[in-house]
PDB file of N, CA and C in Angstrom:
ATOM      1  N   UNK A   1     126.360 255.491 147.128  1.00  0.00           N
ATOM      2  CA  UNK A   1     127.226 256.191 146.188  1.00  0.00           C
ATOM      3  C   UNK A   1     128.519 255.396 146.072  1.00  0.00           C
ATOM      4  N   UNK A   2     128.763 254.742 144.908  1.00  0.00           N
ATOM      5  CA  UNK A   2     129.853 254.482 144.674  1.00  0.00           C
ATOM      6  C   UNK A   2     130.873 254.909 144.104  1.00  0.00           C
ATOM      7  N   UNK A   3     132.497 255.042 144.443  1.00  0.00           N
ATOM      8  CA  UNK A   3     133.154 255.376 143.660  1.00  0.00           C
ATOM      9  C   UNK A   3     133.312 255.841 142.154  1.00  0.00           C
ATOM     10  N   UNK A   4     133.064 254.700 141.517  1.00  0.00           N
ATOM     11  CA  UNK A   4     132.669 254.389 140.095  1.00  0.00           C
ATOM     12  C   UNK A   4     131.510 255.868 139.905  1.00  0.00           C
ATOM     13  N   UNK A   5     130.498 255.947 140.007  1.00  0.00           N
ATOM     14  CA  UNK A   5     129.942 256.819 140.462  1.00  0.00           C
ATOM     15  C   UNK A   5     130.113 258.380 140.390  1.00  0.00           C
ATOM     16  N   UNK A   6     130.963 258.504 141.441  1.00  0.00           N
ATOM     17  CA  UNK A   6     131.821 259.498 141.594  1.00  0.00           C
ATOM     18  C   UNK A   6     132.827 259.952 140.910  1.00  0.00           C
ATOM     19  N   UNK A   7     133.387 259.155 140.014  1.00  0.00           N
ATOM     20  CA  UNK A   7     134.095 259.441 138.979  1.00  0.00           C
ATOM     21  C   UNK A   7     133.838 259.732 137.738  1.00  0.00           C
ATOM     22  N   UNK A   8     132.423 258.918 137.233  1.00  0.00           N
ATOM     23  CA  UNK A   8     131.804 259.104 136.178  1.00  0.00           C
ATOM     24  C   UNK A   8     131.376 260.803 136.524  1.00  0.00           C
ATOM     25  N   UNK A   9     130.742 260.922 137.351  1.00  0.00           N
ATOM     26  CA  UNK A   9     130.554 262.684 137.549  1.00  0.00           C
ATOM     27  C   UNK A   9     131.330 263.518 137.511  1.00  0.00           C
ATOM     28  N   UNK A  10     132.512 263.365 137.766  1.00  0.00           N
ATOM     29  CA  UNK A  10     133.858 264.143 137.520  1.00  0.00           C
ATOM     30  C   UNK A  10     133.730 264.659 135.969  1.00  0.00           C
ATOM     31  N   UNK A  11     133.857 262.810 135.490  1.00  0.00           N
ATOM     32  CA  UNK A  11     133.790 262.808 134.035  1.00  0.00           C
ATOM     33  C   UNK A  11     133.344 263.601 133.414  1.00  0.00           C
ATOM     34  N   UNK A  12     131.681 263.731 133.619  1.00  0.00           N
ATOM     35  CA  UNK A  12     130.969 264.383 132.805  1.00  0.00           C
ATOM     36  C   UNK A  12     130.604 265.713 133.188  1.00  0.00           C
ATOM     37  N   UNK A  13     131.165 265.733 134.734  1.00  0.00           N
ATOM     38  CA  UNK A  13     131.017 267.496 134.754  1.00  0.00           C
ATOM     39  C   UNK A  13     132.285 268.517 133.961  1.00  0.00           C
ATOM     40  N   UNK A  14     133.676 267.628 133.843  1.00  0.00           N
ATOM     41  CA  UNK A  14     134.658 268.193 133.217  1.00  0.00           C
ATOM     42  C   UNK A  14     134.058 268.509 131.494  1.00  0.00           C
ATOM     43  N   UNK A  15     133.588 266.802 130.676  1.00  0.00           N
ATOM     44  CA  UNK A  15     132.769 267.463 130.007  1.00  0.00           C
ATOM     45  C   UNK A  15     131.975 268.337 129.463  1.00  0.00           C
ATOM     46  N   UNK A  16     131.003 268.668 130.200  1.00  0.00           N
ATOM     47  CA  UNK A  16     130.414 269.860 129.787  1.00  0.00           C
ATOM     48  C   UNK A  16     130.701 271.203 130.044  1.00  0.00           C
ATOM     49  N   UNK A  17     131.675 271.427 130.792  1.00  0.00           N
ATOM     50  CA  UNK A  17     132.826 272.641 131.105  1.00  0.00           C
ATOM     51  C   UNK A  17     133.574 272.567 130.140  1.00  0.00           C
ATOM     52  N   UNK A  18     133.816 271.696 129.695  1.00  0.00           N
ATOM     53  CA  UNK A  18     135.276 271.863 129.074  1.00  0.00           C
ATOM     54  C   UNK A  18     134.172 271.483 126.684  1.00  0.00           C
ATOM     55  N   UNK A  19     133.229 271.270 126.805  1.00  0.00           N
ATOM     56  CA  UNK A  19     133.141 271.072 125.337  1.00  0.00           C
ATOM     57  C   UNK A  19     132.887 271.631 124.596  1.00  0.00           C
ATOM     58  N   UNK A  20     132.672 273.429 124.904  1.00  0.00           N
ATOM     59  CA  UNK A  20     132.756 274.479 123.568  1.00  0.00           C
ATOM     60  C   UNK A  20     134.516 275.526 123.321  1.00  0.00           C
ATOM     61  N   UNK A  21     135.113 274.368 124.644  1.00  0.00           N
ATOM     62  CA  UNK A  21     136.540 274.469 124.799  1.00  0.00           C
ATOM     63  C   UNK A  21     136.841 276.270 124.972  1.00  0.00           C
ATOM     64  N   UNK A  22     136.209 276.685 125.857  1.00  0.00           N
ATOM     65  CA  UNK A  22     136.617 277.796 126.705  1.00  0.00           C
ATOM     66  C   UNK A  22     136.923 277.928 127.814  1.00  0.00           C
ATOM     67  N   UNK A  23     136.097 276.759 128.614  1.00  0.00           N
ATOM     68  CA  UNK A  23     136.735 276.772 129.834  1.00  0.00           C
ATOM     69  C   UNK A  23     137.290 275.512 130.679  1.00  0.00           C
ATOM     70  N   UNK A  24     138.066 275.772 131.481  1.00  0.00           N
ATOM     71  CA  UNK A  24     139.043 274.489 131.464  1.00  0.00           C
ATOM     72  C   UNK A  24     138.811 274.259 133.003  1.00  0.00           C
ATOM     73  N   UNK A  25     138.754 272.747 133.342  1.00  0.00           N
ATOM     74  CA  UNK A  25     138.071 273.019 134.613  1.00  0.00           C
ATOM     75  C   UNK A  25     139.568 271.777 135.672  1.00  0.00           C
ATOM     76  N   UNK A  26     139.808 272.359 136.071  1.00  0.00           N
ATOM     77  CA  UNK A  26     140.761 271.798 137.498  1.00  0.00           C
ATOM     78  C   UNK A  26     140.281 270.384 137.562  1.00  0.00           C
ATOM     79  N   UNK A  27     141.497 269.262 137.817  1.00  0.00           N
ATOM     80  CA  UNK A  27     141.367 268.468 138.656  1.00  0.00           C
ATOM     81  C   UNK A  27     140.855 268.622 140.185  1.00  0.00           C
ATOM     82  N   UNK A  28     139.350 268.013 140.530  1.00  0.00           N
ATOM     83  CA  UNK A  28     139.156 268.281 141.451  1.00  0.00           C
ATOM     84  C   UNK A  28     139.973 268.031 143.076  1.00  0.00           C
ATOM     85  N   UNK A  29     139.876 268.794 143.768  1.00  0.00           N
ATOM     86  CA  UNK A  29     140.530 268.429 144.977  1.00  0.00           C
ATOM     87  C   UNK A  29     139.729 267.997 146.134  1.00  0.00           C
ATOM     88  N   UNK A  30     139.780 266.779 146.735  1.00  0.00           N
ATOM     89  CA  UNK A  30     138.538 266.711 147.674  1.00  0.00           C
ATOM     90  C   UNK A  30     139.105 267.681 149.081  1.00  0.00           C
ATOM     91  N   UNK A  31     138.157 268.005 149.440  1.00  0.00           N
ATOM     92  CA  UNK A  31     137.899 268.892 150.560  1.00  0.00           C
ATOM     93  C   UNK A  31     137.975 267.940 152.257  1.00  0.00           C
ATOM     94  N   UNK A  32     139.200 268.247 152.468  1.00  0.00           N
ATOM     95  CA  UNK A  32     139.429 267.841 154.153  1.00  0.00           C
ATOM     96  C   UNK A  32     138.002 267.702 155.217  1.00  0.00           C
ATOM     97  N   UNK A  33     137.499 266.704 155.728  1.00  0.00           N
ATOM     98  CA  UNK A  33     136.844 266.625 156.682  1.00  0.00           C
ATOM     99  C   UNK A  33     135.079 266.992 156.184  1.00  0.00           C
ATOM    100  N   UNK A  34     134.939 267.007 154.422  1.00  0.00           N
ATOM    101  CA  UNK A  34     133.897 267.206 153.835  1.00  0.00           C
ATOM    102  C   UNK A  34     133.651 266.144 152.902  1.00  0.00           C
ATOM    103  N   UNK A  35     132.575 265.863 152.522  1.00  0.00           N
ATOM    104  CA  UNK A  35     132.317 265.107 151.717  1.00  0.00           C
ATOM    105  C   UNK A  35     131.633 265.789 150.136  1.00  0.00           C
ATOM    106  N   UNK A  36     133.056 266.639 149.720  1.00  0.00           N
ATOM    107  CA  UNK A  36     132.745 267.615 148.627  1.00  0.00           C
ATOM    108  C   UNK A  36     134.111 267.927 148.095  1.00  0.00           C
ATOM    109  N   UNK A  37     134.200 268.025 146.766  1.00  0.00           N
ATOM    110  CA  UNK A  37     135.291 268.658 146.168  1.00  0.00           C
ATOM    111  C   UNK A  37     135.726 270.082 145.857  1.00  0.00           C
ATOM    112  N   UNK A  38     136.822 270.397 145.635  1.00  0.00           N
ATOM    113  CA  UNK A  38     137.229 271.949 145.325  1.00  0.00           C
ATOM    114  C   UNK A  38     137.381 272.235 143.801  1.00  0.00           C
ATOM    115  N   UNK A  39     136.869 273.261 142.602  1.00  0.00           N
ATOM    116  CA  UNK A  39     137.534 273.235 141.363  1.00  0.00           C
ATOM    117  C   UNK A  39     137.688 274.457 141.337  1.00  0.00           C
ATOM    118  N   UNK A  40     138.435 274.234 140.284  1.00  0.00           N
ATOM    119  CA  UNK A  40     138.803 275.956 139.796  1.00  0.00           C
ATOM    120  C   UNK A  40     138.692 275.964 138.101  1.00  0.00           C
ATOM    121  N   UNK A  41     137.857 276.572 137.266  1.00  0.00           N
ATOM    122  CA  UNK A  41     137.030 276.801 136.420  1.00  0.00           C
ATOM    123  C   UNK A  41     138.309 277.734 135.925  1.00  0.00           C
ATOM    124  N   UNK A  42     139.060 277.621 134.401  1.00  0.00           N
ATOM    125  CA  UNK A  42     139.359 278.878 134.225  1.00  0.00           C
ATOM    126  C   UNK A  42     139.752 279.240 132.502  1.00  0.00           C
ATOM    127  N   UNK A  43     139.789 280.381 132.112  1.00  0.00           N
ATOM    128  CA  UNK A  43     139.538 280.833 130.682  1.00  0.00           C
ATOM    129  C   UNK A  43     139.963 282.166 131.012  1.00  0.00           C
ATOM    130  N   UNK A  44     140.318 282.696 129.879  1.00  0.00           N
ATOM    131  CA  UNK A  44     140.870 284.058 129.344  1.00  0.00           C
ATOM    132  C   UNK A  44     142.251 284.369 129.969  1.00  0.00           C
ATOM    133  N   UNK A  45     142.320 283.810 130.812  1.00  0.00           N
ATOM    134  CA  UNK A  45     143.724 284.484 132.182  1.00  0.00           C
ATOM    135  C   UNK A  45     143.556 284.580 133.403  1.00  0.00           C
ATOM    136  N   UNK A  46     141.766 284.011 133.663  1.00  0.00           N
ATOM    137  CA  UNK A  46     141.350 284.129 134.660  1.00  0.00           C
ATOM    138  C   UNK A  46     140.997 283.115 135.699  1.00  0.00           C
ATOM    139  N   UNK A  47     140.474 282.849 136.379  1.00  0.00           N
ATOM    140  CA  UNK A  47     139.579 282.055 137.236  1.00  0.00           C
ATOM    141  C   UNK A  47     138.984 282.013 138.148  1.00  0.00           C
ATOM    142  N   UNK A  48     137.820 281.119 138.192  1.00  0.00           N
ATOM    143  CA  UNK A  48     136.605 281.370 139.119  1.00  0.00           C
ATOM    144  C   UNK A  48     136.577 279.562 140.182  1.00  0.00           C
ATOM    145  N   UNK A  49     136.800 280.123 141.417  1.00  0.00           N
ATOM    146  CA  UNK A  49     136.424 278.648 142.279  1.00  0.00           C
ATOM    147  C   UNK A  49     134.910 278.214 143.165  1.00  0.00           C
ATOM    148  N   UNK A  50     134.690 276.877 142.828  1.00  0.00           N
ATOM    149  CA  UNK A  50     133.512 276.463 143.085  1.00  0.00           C
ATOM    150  C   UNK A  50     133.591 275.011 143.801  1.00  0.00           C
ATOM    151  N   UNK A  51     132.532 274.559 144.523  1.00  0.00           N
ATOM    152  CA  UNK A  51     133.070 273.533 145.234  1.00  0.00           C
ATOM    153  C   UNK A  51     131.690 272.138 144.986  1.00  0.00           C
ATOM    154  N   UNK A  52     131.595 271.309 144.833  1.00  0.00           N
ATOM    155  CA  UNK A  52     130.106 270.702 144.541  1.00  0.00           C
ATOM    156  C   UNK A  52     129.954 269.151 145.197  1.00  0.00           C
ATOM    157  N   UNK A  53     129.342 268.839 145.910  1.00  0.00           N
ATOM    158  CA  UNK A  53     128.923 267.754 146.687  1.00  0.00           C
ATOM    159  C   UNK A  53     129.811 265.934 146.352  1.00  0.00           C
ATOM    160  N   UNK A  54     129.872 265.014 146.665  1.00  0.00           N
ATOM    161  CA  UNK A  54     130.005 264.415 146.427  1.00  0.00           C
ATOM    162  C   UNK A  54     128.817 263.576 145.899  1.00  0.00           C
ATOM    163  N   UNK A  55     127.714 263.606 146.629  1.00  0.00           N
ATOM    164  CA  UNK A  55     126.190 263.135 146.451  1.00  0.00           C
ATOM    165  C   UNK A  55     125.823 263.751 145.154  1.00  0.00           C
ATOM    166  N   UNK A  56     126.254 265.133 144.813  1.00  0.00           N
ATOM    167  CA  UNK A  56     125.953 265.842 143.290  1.00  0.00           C
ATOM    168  C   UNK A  56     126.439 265.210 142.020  1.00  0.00           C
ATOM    169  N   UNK A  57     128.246 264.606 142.378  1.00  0.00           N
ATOM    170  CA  UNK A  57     128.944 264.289 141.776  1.00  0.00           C
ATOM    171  C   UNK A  57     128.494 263.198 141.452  1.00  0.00           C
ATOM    172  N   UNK A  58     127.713 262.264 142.212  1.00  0.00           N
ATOM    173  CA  UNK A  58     127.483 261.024 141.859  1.00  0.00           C
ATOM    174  C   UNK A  58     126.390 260.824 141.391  1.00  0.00           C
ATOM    175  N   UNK A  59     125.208 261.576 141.377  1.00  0.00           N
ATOM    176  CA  UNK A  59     124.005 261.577 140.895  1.00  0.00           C
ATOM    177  C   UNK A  59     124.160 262.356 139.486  1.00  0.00           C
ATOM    178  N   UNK A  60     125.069 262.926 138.966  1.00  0.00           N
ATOM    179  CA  UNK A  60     124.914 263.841 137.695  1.00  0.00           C
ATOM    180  C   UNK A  60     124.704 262.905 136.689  1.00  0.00           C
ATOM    181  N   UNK A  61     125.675 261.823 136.386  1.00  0.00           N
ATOM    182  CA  UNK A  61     125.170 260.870 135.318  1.00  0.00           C
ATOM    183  C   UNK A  61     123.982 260.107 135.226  1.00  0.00           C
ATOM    184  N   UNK A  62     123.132 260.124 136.209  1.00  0.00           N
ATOM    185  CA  UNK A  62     121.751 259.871 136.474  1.00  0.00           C
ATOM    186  C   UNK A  62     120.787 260.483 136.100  1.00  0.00           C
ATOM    187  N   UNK A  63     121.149 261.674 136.218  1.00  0.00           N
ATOM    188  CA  UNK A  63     119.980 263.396 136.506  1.00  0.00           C
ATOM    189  C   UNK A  63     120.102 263.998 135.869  1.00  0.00           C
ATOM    190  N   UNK A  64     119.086 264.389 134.392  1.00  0.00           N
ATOM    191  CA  UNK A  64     119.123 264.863 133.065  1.00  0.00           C
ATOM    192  C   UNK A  64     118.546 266.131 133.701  1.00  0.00           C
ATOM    193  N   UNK A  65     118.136 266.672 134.978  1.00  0.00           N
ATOM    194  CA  UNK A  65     117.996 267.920 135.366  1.00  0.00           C
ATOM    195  C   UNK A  65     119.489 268.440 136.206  1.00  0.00           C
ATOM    196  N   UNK A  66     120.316 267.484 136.476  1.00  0.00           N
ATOM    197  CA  UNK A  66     121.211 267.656 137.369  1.00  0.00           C
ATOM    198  C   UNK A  66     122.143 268.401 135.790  1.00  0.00           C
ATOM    199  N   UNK A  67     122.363 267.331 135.264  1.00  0.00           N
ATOM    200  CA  UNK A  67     123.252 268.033 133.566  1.00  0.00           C
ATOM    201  C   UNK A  67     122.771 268.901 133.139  1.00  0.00           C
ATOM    202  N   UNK A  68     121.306 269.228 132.898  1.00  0.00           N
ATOM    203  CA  UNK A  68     121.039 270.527 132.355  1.00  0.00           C
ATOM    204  C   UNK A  68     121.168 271.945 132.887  1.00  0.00           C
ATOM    205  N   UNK A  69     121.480 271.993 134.393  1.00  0.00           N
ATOM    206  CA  UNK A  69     121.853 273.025 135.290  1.00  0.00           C
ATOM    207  C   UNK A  69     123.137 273.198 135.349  1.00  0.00           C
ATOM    208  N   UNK A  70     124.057 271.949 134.842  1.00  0.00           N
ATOM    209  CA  UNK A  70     125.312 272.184 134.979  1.00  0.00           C
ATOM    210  C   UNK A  70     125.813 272.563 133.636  1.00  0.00           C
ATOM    211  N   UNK A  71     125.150 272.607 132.657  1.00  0.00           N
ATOM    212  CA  UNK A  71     125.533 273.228 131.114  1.00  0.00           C
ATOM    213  C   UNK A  71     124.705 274.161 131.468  1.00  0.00           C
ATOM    214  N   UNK A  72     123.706 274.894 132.042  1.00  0.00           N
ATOM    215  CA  UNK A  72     123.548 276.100 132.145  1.00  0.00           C
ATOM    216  C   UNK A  72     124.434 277.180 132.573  1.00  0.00           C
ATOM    217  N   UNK A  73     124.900 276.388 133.940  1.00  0.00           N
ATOM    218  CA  UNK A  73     126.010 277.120 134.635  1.00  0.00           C
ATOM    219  C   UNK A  73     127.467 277.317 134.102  1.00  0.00           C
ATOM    220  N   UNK A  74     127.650 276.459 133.409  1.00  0.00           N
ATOM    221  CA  UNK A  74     129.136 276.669 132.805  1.00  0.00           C
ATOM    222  C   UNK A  74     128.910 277.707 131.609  1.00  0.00           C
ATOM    223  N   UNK A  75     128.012 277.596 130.681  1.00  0.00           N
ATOM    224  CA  UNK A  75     127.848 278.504 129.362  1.00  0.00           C
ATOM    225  C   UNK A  75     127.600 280.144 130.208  1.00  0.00           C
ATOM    226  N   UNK A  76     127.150 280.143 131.153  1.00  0.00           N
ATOM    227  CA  UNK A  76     126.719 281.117 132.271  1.00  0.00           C
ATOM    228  C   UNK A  76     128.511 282.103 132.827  1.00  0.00           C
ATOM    229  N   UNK A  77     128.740 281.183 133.154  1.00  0.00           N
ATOM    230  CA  UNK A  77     130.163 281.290 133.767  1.00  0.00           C
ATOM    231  C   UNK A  77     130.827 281.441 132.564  1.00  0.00           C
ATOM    232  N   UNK A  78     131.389 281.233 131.349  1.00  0.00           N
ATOM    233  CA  UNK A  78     131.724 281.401 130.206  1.00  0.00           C
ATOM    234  C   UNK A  78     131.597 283.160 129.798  1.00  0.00           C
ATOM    235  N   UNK A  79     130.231 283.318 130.029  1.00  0.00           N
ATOM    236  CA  UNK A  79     129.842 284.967 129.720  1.00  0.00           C
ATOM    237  C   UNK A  79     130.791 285.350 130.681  1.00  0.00           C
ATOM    238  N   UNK A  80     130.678 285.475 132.251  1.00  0.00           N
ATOM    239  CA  UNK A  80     131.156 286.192 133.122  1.00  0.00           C
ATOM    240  C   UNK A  80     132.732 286.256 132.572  1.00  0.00           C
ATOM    241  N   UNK A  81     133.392 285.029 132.277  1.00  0.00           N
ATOM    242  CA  UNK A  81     134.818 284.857 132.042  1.00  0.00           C
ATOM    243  C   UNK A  81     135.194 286.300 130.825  1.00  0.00           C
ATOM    244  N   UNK A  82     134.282 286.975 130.177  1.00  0.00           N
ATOM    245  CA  UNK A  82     134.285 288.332 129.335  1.00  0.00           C
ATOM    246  C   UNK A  82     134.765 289.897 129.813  1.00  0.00           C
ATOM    247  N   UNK A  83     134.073 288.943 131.370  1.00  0.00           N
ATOM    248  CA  UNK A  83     134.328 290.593 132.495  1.00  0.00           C
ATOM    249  C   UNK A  83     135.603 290.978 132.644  1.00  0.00           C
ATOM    250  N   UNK A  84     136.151 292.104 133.284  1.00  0.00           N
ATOM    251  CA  UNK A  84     137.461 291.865 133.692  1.00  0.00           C
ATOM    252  C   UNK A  84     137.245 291.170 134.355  1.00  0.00           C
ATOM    253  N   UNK A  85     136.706 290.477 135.612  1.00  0.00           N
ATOM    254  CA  UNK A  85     136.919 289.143 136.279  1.00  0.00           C
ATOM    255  C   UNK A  85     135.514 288.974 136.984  1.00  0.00           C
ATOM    256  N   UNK A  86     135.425 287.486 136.703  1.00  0.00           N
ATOM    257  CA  UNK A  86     134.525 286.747 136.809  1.00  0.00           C
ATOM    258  C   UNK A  86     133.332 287.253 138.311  1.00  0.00           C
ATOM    259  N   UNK A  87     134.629 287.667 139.254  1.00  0.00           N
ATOM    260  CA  UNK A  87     134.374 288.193 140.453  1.00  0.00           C
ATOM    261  C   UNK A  87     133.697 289.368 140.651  1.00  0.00           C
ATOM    262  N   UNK A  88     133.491 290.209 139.556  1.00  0.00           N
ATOM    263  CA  UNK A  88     132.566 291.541 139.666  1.00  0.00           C
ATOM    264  C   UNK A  88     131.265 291.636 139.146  1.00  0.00           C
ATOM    265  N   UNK A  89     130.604 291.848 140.080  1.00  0.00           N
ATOM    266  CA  UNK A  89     129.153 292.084 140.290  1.00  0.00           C
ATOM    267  C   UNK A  89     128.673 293.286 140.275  1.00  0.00           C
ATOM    268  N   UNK A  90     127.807 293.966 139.424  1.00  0.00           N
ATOM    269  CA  UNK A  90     127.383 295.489 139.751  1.00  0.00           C
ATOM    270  C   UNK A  90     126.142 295.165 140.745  1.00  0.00           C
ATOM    271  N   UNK A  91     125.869 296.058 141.528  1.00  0.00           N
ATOM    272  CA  UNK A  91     124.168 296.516 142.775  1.00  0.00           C
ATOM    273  C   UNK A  91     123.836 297.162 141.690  1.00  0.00           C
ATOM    274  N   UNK A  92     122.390 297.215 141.645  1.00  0.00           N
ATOM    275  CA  UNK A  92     121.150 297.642 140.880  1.00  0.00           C
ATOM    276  C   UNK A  92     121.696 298.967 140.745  1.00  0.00           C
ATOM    277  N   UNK A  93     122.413 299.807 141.839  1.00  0.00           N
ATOM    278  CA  UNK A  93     122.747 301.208 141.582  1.00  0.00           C
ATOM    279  C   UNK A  93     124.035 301.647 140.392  1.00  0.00           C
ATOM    280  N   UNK A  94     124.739 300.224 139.790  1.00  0.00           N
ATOM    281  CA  UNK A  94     125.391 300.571 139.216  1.00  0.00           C
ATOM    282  C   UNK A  94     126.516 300.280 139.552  1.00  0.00           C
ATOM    283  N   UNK A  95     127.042 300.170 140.898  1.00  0.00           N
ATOM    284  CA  UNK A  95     128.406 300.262 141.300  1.00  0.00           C
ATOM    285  C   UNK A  95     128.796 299.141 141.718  1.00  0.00           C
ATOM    286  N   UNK A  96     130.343 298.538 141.340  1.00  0.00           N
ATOM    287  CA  UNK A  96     130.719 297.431 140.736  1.00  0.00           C
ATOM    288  C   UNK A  96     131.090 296.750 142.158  1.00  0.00           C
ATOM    289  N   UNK A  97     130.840 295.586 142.654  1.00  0.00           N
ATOM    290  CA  UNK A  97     131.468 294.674 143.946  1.00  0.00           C
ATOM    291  C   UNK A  97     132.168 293.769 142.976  1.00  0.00           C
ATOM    292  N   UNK A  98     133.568 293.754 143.872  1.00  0.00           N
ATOM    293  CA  UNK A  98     134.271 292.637 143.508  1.00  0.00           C
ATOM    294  C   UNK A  98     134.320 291.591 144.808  1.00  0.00           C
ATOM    295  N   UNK A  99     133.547 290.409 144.407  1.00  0.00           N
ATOM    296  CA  UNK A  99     133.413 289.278 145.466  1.00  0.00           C
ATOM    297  C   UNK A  99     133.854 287.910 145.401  1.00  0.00           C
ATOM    298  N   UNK A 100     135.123 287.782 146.215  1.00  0.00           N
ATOM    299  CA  UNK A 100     135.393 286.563 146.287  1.00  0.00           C
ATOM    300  C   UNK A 100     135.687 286.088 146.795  1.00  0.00           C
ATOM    301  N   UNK A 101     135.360 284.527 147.043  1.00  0.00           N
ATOM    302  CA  UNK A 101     134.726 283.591 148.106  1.00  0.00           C
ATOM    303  C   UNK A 101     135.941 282.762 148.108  1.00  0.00           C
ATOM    304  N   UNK A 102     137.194 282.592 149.212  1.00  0.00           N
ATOM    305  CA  UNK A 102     137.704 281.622 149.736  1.00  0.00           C
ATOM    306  C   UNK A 102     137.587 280.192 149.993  1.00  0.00           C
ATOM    307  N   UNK A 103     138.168 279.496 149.267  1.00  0.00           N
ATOM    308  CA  UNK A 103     137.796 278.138 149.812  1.00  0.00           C
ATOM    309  C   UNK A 103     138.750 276.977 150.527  1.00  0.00           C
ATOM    310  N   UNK A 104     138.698 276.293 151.105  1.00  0.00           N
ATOM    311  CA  UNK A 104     137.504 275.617 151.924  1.00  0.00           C
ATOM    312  C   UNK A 104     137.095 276.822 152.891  1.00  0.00           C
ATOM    313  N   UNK A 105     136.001 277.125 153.226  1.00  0.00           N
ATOM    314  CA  UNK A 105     135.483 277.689 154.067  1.00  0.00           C
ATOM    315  C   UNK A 105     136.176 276.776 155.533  1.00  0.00           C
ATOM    316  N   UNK A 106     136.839 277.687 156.499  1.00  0.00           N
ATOM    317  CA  UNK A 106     137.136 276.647 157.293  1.00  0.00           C
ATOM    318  C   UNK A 106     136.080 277.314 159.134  1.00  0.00           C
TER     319      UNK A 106
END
């Protein structure tokens, strides 16, 4: 994995987050003592954080299955950005969890 690499994935993951221009995606932050970055995804007033490999980052411009999961997930995340926040989940019974995940996990 090279740098070069690793940047081109930046590239094109900001890309496809960012090209029906709803959601705006963080300069990534690399993650202390990991070999993975931190982003923060955000639209309406809101935002949602996610963290994704360096090995991911560098294989995306390669992997026409790796891009097609990651324009799934952002157009995906786009809907949620509708909710009051991205963070609420209903249980099958109806009743609403609000869940959210801290990062770096330390």
């Amino acid at each position: 994995m090279s740098r070069q690499q690793l940047e081109q994935g930046i590239a094109l993951l900001t890309q496809i987050f960012e090209s029906p221009q709803i959601l705006k995606l963080s300069v990534p932050e690399p993650i202390r003592g990991r070999l993975a970055f931190y982003f923060v995804a955000r639209a309406n007033e809101k935002e949602w954080l996610f963290t994704l490999s360096q090995e991911a980052l560098s294989d995306l411009p390669a992997m026409k299955t790796y891009q097609q999961a990651a324009d799934r997930f952002a157009r995906d995340l786009e809907k949620r950005f509708r909710n009051k926040s991205p963070n609420l989940f209903f249980c099958t019974s109806g009743v609403p969890m609000l869940i959210q995940i801290e990062w770096p996990l330390v």
